[in-house]
C-alpha atoms as a PDB file:
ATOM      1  CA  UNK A   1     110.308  17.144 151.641  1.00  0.00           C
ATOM      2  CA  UNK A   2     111.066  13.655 150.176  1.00  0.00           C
ATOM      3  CA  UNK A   3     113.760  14.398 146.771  1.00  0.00           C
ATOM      4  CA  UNK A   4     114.215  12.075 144.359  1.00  0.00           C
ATOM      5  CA  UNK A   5     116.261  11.817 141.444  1.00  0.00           C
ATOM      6  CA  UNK A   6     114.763  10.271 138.124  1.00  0.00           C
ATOM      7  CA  UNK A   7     116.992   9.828 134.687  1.00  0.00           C
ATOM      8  CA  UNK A   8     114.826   9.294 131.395  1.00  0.00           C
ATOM      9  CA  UNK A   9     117.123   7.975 128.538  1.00  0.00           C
ATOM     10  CA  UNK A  10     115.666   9.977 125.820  1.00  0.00           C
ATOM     11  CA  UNK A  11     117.173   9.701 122.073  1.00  0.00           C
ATOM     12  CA  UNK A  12     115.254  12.159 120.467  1.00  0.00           C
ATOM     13  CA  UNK A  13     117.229  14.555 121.562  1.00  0.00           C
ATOM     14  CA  UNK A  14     119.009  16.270 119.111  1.00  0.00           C
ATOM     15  CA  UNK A  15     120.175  19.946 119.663  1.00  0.00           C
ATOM     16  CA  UNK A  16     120.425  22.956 121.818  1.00  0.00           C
ATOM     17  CA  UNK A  17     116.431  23.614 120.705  1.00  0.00           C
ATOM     18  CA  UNK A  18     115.433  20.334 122.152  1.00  0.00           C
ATOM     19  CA  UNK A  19     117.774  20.949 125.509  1.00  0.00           C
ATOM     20  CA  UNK A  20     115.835  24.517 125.606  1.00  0.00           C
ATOM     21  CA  UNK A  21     112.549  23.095 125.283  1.00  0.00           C
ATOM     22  CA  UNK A  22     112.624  19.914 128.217  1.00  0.00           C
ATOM     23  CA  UNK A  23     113.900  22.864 130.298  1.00  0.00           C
ATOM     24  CA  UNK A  24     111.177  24.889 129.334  1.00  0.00           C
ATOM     25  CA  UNK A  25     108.703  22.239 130.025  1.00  0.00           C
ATOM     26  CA  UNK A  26     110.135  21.144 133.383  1.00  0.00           C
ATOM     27  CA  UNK A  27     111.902  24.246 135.341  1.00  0.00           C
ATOM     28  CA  UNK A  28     108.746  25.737 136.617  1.00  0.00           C
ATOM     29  CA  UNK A  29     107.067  22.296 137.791  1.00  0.00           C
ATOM     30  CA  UNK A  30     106.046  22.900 141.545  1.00  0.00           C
ATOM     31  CA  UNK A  31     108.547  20.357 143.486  1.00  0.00           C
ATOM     32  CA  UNK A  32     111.191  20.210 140.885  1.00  0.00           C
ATOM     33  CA  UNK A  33     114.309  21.444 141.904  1.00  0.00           C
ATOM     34  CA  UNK A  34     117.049  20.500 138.967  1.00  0.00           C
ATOM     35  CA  UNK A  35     116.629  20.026 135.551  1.00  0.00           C
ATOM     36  CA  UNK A  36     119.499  18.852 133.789  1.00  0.00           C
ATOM     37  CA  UNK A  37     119.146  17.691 129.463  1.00  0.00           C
ATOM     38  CA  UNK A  38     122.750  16.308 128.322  1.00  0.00           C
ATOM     39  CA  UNK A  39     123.043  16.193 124.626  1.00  0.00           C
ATOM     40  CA  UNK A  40     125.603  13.694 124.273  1.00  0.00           C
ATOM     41  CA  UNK A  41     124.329  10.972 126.491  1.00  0.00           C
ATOM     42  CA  UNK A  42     120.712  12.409 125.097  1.00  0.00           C
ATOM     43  CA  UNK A  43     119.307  11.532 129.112  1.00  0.00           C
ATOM     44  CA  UNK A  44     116.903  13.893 131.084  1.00  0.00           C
ATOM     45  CA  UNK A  45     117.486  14.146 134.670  1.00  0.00           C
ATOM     46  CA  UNK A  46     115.609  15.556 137.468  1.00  0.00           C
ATOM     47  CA  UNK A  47     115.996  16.073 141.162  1.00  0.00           C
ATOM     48  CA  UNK A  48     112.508  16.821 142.451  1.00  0.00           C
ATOM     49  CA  UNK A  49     109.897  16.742 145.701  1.00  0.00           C
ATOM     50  CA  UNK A  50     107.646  13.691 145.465  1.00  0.00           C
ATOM     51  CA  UNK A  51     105.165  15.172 147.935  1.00  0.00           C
ATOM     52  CA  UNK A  52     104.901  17.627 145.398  1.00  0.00           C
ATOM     53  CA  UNK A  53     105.046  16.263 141.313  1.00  0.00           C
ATOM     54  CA  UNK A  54     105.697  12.297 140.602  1.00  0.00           C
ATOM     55  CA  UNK A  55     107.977  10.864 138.407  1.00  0.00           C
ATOM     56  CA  UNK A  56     105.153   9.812 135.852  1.00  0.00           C
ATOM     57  CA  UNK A  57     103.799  13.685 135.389  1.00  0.00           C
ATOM     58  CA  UNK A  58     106.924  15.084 135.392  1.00  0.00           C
ATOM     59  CA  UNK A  59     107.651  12.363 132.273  1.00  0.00           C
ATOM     60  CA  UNK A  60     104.467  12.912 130.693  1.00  0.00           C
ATOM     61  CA  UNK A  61     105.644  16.735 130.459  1.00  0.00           C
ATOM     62  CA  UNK A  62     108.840  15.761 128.249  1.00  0.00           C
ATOM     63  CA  UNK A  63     106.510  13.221 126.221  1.00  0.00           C
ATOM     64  CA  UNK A  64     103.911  16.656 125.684  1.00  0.00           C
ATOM     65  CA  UNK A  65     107.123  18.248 124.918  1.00  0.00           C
ATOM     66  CA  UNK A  66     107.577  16.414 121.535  1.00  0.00           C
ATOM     67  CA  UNK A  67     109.994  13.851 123.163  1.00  0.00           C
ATOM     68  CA  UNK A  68     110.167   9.804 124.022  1.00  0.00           C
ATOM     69  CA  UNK A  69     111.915   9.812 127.527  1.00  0.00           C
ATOM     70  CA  UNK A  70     111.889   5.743 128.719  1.00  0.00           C
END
């Protein structure tokens, strides 16, 4: 097991709907093991397996998500 932790800055977010749906997207990713949205800094963060799901899927998920993580 190799975890990492990755933190997307992404400003789009704008409610409870948005926190519902990156958790949605992301929670039942093979290899992720936290999901964490804050509102009020409007960041993504997520503790995950790299032998398992990368950085750049698990990114691309929030971006099919409707959002703009950078």
């Amino acid at each position: 097991m190799n975890l990492q932790e990755k933190v997307w800055k992404t400003p789009d977010i704008e409610c409870e709907g948005c926190v519902r749906s990156i958790h949605r997207a992301l929670e039942d990713v093979d290899g992720v093991r936290l999901v964490e949205v804050d509102l009020l800094q409007k960041a993504v963060r997520v503790v995950f397996d790299a032998e398992r799901v990368q950085a750049e899927q698990l990114k691309h998920l929030i971006e099919e998500a409707g959002f703009t993580p950078s």
